[in-house]
PDB file of N, CA and C in Angstrom:
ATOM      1  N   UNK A   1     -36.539 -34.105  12.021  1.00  0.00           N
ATOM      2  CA  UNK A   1     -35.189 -34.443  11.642  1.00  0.00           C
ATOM      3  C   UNK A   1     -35.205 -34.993  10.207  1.00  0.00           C
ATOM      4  N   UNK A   2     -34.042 -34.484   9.485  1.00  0.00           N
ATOM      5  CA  UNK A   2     -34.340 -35.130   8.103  1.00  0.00           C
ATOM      6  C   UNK A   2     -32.621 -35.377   8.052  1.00  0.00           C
ATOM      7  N   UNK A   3     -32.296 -36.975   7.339  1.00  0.00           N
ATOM      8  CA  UNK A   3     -31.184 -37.706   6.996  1.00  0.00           C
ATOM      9  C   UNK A   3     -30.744 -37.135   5.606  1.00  0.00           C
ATOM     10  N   UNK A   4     -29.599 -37.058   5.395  1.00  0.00           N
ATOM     11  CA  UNK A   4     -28.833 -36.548   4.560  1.00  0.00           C
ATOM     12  C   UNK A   4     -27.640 -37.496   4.306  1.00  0.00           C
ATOM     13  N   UNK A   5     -27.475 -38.104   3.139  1.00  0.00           N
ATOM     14  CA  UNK A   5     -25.610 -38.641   2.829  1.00  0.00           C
ATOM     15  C   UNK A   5     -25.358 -37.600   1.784  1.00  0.00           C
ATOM     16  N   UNK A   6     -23.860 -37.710   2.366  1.00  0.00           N
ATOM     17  CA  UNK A   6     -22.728 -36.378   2.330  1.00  0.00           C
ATOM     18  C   UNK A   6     -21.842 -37.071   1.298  1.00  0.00           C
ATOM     19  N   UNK A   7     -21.478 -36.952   0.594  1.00  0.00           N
ATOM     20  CA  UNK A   7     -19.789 -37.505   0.190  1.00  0.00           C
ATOM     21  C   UNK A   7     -18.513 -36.112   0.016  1.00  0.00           C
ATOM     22  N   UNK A   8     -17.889 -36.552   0.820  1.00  0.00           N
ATOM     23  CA  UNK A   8     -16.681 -35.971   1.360  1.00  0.00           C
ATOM     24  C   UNK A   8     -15.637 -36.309   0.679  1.00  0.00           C
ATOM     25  N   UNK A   9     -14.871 -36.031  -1.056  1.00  0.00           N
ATOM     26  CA  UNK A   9     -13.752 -36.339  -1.099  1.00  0.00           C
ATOM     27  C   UNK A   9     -13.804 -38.441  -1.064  1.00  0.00           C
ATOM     28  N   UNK A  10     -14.859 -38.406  -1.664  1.00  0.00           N
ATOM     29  CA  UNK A  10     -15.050 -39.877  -1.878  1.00  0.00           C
ATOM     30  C   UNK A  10     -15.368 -40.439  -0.565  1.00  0.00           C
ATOM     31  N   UNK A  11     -15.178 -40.397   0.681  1.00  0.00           N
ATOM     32  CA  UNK A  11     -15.812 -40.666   2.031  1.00  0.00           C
ATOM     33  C   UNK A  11     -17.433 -40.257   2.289  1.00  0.00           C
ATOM     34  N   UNK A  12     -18.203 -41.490   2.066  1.00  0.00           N
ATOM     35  CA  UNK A  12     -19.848 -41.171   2.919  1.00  0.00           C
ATOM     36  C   UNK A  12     -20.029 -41.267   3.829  1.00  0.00           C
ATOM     37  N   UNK A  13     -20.927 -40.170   4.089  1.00  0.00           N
ATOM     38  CA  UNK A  13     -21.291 -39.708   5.501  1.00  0.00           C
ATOM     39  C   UNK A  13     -22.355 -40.194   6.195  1.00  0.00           C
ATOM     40  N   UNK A  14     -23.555 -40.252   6.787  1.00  0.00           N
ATOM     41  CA  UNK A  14     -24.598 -40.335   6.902  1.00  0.00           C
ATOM     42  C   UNK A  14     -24.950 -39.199   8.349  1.00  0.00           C
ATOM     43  N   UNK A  15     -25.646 -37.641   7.788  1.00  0.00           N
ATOM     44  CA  UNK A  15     -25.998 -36.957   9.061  1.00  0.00           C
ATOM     45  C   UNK A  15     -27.121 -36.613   9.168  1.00  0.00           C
ATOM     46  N   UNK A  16     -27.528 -36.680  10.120  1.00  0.00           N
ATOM     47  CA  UNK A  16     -28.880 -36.190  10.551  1.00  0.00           C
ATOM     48  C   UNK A  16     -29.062 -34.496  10.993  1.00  0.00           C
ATOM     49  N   UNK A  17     -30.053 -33.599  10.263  1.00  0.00           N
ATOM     50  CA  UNK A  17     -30.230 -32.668  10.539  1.00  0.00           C
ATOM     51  C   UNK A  17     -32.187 -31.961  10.955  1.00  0.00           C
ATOM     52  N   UNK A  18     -32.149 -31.200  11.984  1.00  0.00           N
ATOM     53  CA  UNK A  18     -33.011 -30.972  12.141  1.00  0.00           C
ATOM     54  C   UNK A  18     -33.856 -29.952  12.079  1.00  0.00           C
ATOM     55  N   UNK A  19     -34.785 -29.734  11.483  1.00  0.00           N
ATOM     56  CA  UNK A  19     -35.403 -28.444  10.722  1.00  0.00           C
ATOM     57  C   UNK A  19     -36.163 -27.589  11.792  1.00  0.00           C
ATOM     58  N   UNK A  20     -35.512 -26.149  11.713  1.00  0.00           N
ATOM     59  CA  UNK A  20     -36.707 -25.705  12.606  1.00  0.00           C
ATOM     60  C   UNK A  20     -37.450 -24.428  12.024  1.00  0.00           C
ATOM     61  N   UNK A  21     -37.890 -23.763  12.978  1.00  0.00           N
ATOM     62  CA  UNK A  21     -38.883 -22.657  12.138  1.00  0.00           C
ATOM     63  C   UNK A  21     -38.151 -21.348  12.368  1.00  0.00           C
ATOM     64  N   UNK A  22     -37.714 -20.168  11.944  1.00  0.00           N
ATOM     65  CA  UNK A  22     -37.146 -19.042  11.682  1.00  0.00           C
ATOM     66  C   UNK A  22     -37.422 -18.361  13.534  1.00  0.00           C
ATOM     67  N   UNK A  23     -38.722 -18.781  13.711  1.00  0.00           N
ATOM     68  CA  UNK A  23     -39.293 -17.911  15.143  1.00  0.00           C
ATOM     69  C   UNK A  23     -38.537 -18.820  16.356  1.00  0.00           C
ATOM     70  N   UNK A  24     -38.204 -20.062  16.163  1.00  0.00           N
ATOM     71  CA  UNK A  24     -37.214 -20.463  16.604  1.00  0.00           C
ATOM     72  C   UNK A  24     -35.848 -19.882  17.219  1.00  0.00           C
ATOM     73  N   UNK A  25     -35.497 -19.308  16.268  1.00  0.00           N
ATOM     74  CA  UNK A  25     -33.962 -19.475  16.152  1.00  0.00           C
ATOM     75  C   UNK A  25     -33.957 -17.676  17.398  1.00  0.00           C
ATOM     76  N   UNK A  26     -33.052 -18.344  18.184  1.00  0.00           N
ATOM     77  CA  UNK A  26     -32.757 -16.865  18.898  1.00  0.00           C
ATOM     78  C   UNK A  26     -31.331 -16.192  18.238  1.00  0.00           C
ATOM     79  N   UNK A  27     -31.931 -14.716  18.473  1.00  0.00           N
ATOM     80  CA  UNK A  27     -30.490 -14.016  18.299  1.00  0.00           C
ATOM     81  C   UNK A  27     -28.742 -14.601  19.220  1.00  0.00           C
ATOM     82  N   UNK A  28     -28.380 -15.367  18.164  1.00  0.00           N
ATOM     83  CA  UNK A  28     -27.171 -15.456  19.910  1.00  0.00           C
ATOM     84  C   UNK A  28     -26.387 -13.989  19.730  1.00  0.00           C
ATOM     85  N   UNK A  29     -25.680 -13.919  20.681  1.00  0.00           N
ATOM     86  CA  UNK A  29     -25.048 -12.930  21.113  1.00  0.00           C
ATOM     87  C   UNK A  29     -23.903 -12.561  20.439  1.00  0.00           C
ATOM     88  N   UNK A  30     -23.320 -11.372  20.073  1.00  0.00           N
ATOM     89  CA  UNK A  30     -22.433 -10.794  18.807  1.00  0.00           C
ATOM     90  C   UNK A  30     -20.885 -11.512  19.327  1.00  0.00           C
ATOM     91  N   UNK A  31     -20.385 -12.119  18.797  1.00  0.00           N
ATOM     92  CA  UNK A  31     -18.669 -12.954  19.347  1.00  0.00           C
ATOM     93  C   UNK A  31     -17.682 -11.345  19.619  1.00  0.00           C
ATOM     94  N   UNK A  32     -17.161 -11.574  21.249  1.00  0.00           N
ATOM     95  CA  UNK A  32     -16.115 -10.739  20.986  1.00  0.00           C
ATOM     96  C   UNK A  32     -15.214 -10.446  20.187  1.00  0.00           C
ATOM     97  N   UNK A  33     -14.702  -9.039  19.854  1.00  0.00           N
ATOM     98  CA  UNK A  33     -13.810  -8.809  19.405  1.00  0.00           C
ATOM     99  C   UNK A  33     -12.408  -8.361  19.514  1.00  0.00           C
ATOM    100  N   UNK A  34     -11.513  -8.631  19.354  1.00  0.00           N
ATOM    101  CA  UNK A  34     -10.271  -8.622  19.480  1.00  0.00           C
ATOM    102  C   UNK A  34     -10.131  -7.116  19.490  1.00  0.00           C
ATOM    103  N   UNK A  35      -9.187  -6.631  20.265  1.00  0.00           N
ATOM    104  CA  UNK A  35      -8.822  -5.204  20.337  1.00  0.00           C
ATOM    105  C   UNK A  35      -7.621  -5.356  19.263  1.00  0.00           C
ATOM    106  N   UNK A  36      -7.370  -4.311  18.663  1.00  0.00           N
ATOM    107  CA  UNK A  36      -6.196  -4.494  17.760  1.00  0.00           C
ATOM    108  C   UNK A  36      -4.933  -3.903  18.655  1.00  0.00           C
ATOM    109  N   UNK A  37      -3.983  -4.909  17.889  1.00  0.00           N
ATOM    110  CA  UNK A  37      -2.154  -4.852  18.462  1.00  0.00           C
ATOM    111  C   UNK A  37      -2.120  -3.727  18.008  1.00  0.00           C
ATOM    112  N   UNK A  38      -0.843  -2.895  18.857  1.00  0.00           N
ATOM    113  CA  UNK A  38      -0.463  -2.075  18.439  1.00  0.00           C
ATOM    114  C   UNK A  38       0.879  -2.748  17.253  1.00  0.00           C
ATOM    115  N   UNK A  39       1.104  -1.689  16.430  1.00  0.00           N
ATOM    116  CA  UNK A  39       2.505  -2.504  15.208  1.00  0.00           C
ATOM    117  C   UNK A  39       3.368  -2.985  16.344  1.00  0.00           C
ATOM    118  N   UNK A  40       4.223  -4.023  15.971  1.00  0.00           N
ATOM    119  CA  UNK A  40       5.865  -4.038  16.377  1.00  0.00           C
ATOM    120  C   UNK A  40       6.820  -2.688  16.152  1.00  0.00           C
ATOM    121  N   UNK A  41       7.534  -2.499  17.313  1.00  0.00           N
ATOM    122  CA  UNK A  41       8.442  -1.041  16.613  1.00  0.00           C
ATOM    123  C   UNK A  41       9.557  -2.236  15.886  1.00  0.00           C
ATOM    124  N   UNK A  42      10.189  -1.035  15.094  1.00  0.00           N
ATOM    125  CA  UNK A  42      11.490  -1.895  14.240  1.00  0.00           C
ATOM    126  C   UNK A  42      12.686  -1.857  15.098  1.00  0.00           C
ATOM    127  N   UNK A  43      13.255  -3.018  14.626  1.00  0.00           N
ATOM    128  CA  UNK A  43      14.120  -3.588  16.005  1.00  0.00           C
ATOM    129  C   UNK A  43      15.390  -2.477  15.869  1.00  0.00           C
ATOM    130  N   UNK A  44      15.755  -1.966  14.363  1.00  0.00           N
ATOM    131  CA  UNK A  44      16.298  -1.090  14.522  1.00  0.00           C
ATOM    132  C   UNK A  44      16.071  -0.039  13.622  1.00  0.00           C
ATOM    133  N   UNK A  45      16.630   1.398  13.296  1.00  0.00           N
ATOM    134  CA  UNK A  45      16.022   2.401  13.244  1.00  0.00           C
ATOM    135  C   UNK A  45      16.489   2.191  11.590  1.00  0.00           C
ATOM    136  N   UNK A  46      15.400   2.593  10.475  1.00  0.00           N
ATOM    137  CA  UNK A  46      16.285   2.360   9.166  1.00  0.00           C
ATOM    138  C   UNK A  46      17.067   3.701   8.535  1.00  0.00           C
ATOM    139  N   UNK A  47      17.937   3.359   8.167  1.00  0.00           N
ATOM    140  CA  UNK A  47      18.791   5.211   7.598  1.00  0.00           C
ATOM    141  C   UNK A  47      17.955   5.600   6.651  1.00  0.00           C
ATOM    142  N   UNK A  48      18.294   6.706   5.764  1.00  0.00           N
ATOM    143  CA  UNK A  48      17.200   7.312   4.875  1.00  0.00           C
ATOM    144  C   UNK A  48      17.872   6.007   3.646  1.00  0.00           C
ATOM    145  N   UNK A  49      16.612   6.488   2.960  1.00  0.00           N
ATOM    146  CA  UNK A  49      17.328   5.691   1.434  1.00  0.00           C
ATOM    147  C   UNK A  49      17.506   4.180   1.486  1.00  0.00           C
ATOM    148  N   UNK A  50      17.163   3.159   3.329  1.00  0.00           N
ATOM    149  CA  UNK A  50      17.806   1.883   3.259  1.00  0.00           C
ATOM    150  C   UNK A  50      16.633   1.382   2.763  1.00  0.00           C
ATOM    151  N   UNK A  51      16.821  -0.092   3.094  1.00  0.00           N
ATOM    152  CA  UNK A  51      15.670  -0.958   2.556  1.00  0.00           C
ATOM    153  C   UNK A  51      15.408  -1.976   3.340  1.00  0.00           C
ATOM    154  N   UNK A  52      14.296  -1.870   4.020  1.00  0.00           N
ATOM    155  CA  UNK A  52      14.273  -3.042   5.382  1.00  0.00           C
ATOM    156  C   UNK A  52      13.437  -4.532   4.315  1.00  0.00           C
ATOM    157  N   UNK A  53      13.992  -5.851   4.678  1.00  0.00           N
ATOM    158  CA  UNK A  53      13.516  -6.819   4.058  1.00  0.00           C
ATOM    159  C   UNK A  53      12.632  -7.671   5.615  1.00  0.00           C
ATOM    160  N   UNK A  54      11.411  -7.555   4.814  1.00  0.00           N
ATOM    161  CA  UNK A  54      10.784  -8.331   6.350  1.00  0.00           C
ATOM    162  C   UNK A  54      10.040 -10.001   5.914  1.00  0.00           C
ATOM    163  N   UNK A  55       9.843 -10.295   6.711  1.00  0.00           N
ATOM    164  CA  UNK A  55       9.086 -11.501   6.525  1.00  0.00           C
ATOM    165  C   UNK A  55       7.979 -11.627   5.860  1.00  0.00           C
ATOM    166  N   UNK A  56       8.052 -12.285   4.796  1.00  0.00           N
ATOM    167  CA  UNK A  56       6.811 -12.307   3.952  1.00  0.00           C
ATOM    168  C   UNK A  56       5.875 -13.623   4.732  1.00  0.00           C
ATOM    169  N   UNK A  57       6.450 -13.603   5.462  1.00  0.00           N
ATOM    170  CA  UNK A  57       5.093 -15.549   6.740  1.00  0.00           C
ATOM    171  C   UNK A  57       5.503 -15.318   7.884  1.00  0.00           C
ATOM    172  N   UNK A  58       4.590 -15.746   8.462  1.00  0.00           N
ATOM    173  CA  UNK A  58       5.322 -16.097  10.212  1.00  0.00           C
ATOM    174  C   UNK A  58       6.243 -17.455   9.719  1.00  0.00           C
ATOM    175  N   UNK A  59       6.803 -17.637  10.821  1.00  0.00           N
ATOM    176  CA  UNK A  59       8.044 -18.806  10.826  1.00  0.00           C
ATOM    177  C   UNK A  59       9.030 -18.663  11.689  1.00  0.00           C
ATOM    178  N   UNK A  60      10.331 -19.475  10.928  1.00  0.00           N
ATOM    179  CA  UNK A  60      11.381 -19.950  11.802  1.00  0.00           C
ATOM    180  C   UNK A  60      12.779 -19.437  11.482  1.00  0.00           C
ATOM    181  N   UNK A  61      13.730 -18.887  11.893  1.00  0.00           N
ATOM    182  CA  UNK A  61      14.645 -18.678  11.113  1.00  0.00           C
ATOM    183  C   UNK A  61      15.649 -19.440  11.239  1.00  0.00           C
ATOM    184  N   UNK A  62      15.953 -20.509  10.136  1.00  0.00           N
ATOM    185  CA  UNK A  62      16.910 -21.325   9.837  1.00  0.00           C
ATOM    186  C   UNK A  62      17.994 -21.048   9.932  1.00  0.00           C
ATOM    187  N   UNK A  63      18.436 -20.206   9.071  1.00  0.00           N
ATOM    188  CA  UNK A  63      20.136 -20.025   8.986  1.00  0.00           C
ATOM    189  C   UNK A  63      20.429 -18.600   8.270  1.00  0.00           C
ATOM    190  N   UNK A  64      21.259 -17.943   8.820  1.00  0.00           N
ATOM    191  CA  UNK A  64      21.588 -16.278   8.026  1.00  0.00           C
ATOM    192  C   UNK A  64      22.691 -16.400   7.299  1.00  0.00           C
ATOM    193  N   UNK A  65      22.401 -15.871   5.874  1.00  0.00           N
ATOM    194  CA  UNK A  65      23.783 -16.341   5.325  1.00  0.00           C
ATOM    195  C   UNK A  65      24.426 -15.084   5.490  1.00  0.00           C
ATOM    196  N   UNK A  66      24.142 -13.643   6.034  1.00  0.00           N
ATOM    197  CA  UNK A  66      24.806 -12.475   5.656  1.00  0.00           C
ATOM    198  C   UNK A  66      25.232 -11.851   7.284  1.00  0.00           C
ATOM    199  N   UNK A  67      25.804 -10.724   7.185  1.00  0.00           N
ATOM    200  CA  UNK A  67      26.557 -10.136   8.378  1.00  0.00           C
ATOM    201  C   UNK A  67      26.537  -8.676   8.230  1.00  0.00           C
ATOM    202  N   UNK A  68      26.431  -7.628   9.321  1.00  0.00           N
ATOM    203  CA  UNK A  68      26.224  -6.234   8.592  1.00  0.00           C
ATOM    204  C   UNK A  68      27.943  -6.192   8.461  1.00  0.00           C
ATOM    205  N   UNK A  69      27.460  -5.001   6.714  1.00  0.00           N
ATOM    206  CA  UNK A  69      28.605  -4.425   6.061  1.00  0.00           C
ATOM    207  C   UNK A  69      29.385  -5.532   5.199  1.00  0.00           C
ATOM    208  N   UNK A  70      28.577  -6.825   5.513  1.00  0.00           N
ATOM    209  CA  UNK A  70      28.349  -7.477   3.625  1.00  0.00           C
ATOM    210  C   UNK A  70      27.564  -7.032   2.388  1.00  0.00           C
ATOM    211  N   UNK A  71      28.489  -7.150   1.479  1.00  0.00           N
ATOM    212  CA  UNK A  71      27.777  -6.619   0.041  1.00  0.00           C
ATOM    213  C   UNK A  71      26.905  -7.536  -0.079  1.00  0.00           C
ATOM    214  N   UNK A  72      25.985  -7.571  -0.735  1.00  0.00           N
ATOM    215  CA  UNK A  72      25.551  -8.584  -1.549  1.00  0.00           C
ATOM    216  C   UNK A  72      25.107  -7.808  -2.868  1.00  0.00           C
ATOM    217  N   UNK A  73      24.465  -9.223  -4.145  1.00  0.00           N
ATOM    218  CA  UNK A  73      24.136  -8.683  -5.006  1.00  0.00           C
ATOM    219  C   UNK A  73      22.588  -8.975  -4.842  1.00  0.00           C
ATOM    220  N   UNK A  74      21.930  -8.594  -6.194  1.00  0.00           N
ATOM    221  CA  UNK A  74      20.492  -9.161  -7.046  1.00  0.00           C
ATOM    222  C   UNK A  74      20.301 -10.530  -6.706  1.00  0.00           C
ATOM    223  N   UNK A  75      19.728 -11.110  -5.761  1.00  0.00           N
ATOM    224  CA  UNK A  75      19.080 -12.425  -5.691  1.00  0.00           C
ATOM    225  C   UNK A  75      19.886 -13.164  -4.870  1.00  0.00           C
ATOM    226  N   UNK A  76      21.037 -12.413  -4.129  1.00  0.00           N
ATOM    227  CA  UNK A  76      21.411 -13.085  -2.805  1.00  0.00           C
ATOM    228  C   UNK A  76      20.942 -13.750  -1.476  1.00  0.00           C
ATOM    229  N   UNK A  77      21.288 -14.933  -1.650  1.00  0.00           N
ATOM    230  CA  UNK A  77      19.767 -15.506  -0.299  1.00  0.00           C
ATOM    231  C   UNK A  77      20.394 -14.844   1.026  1.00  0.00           C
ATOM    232  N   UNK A  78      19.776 -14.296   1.507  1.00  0.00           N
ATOM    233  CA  UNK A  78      20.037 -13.602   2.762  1.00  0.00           C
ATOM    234  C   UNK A  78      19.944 -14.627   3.990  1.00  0.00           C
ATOM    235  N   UNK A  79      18.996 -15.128   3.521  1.00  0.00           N
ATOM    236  CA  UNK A  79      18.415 -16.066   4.934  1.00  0.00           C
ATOM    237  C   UNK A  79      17.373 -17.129   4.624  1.00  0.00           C
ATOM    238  N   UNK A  80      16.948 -18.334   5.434  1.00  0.00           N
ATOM    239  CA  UNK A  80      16.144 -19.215   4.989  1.00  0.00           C
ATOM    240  C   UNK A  80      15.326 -19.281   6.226  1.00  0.00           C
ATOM    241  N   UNK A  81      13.694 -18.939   5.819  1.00  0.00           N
ATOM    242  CA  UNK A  81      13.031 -18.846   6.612  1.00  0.00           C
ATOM    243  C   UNK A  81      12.071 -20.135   6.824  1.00  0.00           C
ATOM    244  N   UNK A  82      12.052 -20.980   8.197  1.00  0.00           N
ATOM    245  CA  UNK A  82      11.148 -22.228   7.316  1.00  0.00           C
ATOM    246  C   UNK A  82       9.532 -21.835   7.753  1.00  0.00           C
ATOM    247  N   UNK A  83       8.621 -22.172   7.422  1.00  0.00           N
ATOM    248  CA  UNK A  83       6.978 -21.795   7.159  1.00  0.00           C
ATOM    249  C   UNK A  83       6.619 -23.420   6.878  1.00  0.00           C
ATOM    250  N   UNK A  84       5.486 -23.650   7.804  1.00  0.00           N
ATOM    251  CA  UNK A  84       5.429 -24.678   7.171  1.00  0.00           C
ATOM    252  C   UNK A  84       6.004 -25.930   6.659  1.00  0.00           C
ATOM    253  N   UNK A  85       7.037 -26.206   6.970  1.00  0.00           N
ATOM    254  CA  UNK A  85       7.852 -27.325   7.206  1.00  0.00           C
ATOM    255  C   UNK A  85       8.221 -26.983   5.460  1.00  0.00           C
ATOM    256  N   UNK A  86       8.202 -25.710   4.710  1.00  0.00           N
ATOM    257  CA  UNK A  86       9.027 -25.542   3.895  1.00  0.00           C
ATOM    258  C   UNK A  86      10.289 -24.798   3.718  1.00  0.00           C
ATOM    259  N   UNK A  87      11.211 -24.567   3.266  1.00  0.00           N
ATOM    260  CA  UNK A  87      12.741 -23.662   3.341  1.00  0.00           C
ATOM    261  C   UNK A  87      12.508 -23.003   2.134  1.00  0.00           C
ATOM    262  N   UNK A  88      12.109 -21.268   2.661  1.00  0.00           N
ATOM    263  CA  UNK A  88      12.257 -20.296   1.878  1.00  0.00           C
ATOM    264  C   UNK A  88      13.258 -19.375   1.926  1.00  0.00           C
ATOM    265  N   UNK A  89      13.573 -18.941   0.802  1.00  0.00           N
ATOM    266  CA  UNK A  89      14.860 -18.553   0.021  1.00  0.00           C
ATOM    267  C   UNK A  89      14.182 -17.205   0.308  1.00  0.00           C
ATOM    268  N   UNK A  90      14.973 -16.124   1.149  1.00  0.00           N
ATOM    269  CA  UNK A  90      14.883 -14.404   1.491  1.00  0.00           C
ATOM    270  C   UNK A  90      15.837 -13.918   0.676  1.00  0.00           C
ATOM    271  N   UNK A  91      15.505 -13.924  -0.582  1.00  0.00           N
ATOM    272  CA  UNK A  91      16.608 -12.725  -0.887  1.00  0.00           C
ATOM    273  C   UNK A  91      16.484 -11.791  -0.985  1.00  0.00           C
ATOM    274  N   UNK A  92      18.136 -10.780  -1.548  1.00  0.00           N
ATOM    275  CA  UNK A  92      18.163  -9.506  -1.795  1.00  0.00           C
ATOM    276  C   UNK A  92      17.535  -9.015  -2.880  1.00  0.00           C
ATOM    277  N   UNK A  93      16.648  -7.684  -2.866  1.00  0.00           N
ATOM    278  CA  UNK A  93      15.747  -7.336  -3.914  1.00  0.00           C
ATOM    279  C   UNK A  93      17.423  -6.398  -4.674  1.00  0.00           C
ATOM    280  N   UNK A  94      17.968  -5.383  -4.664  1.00  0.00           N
ATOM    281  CA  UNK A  94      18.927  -5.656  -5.178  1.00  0.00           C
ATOM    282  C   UNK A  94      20.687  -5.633  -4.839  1.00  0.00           C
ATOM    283  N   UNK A  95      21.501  -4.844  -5.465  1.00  0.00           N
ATOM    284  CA  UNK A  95      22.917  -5.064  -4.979  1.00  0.00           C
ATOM    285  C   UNK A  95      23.021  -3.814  -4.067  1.00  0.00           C
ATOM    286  N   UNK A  96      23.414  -4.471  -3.127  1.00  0.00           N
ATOM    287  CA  UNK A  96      23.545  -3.203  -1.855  1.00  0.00           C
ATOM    288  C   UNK A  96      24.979  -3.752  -0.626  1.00  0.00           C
ATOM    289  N   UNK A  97      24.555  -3.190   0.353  1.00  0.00           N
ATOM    290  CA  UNK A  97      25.542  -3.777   1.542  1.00  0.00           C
ATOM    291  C   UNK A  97      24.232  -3.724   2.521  1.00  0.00           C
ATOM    292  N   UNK A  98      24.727  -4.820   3.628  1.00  0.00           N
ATOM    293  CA  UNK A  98      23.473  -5.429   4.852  1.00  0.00           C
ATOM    294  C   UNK A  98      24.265  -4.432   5.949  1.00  0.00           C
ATOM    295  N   UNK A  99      23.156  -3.238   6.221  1.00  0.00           N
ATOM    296  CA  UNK A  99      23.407  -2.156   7.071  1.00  0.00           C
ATOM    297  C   UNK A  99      23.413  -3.297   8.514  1.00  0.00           C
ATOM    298  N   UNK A 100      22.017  -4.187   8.939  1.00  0.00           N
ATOM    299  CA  UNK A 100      22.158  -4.624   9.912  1.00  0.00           C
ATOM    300  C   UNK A 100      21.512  -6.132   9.469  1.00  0.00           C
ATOM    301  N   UNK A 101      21.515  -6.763  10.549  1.00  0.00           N
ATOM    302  CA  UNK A 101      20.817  -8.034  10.461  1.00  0.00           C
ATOM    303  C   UNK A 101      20.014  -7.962  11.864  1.00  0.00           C
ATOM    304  N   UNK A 102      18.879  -8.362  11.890  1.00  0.00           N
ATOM    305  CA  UNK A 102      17.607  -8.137  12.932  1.00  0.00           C
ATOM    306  C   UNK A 102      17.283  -9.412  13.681  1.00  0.00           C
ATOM    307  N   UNK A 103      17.790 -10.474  13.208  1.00  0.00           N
ATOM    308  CA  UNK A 103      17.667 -11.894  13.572  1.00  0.00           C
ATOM    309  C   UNK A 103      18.582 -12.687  13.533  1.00  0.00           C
ATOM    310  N   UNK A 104      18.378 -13.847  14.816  1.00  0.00           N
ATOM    311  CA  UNK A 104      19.454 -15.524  14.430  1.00  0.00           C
ATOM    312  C   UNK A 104      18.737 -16.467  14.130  1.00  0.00           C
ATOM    313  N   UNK A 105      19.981 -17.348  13.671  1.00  0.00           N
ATOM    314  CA  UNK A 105      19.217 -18.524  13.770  1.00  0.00           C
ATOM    315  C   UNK A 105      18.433 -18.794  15.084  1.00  0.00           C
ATOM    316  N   UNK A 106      17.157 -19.722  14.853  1.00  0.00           N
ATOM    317  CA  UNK A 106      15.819 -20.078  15.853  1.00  0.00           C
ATOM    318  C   UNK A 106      15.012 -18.931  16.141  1.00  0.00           C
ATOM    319  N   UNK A 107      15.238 -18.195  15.464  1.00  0.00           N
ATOM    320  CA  UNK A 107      14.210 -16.923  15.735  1.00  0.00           C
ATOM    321  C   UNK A 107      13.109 -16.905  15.575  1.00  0.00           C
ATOM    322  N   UNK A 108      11.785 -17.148  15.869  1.00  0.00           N
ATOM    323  CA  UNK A 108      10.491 -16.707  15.901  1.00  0.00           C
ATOM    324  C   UNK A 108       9.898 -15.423  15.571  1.00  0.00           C
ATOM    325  N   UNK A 109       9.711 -15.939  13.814  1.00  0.00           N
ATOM    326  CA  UNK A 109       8.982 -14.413  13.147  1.00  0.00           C
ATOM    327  C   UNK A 109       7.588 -14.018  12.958  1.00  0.00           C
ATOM    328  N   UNK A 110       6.721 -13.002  13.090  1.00  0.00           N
ATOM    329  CA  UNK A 110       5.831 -12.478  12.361  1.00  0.00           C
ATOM    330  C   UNK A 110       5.843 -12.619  11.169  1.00  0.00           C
ATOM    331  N   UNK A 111       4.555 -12.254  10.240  1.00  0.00           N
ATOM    332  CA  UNK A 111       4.540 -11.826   8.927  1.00  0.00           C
ATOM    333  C   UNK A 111       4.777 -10.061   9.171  1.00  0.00           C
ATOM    334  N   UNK A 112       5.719  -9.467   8.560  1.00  0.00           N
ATOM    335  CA  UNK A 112       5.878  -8.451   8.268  1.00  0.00           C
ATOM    336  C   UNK A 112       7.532  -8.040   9.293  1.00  0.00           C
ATOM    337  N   UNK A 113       7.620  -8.667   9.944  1.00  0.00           N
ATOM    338  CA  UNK A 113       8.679  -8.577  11.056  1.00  0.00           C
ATOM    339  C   UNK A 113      10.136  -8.315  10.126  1.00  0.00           C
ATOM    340  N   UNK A 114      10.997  -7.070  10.668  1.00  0.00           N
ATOM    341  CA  UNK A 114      12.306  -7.015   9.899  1.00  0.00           C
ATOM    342  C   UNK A 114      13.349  -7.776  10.177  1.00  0.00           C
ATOM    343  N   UNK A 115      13.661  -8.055   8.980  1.00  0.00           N
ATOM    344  CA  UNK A 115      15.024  -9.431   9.153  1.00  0.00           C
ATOM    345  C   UNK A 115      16.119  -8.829   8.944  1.00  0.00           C
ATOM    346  N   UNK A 116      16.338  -7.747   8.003  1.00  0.00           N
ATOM    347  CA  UNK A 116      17.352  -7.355   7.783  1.00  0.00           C
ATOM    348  C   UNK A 116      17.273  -5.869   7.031  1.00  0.00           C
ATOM    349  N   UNK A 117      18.079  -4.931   7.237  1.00  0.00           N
ATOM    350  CA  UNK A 117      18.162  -3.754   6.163  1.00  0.00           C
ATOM    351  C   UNK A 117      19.158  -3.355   5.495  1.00  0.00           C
ATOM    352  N   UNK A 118      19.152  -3.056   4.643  1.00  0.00           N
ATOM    353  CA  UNK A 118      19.642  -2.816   3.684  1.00  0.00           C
ATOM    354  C   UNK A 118      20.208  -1.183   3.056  1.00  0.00           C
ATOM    355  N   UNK A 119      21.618  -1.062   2.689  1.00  0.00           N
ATOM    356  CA  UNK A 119      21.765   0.754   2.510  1.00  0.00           C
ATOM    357  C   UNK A 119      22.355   0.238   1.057  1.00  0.00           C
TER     358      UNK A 119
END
């Protein structure tokens, strides 16, 4: 065993570690692996030409400011998604009308999940 102090972010440690020899060490066993998800389908179908805006984090959905067959313009907050106990601003990439809206308020999102589309 050989003693070691650590400093952690200005906190000392004091740990003890113990040395062994390579012929030692057994193979452990490979960690399962996760089968992969299949995607989410989209909650609804997008027209040609629309523009689906999805979640850039998992999170929460706060509050929708839009309704389908509202215009909006360039940098319209669509919706506030919170992440992290922060309030992010979803806006419109540009001036269009909100074909649908995909979510309410308290909604539980994915990263990539559609919030809204756009024609």
């Amino acid at each position: 065993m050989k003693a070691y102090r650590v400093n952690v972010n200005g906190n000392v440690y004091e740990i003890t570690l113990e040395v062994i020899d390579k012929a030692d060490i057994k193979s452990a066993p490979a960690a399962p692996v996760a089968a992969p998800t299949a995607p989410a389908a989209p909650a609804a179908p997008a027209q040609a030409g629309a523009k689906t805006v999805t979640a850039p984090m998992p999170g929460n959905i706060l509050k929708v400011n839009v309704q389908n067959g509202q215009a909006v313009k360039s940098g319209d907050v669509l919706m506030i998604l919170e992440a992290m106990k922060m309030e992010n601003e979803i806006m419109a990439p540009c001036d269009c009308t909100v074909a649908s809206v995909n979510v309410t308020p308290g909604t539980t999102v994915e990263a990539g999940t559609v919030l809204c589309t756009l024609a």
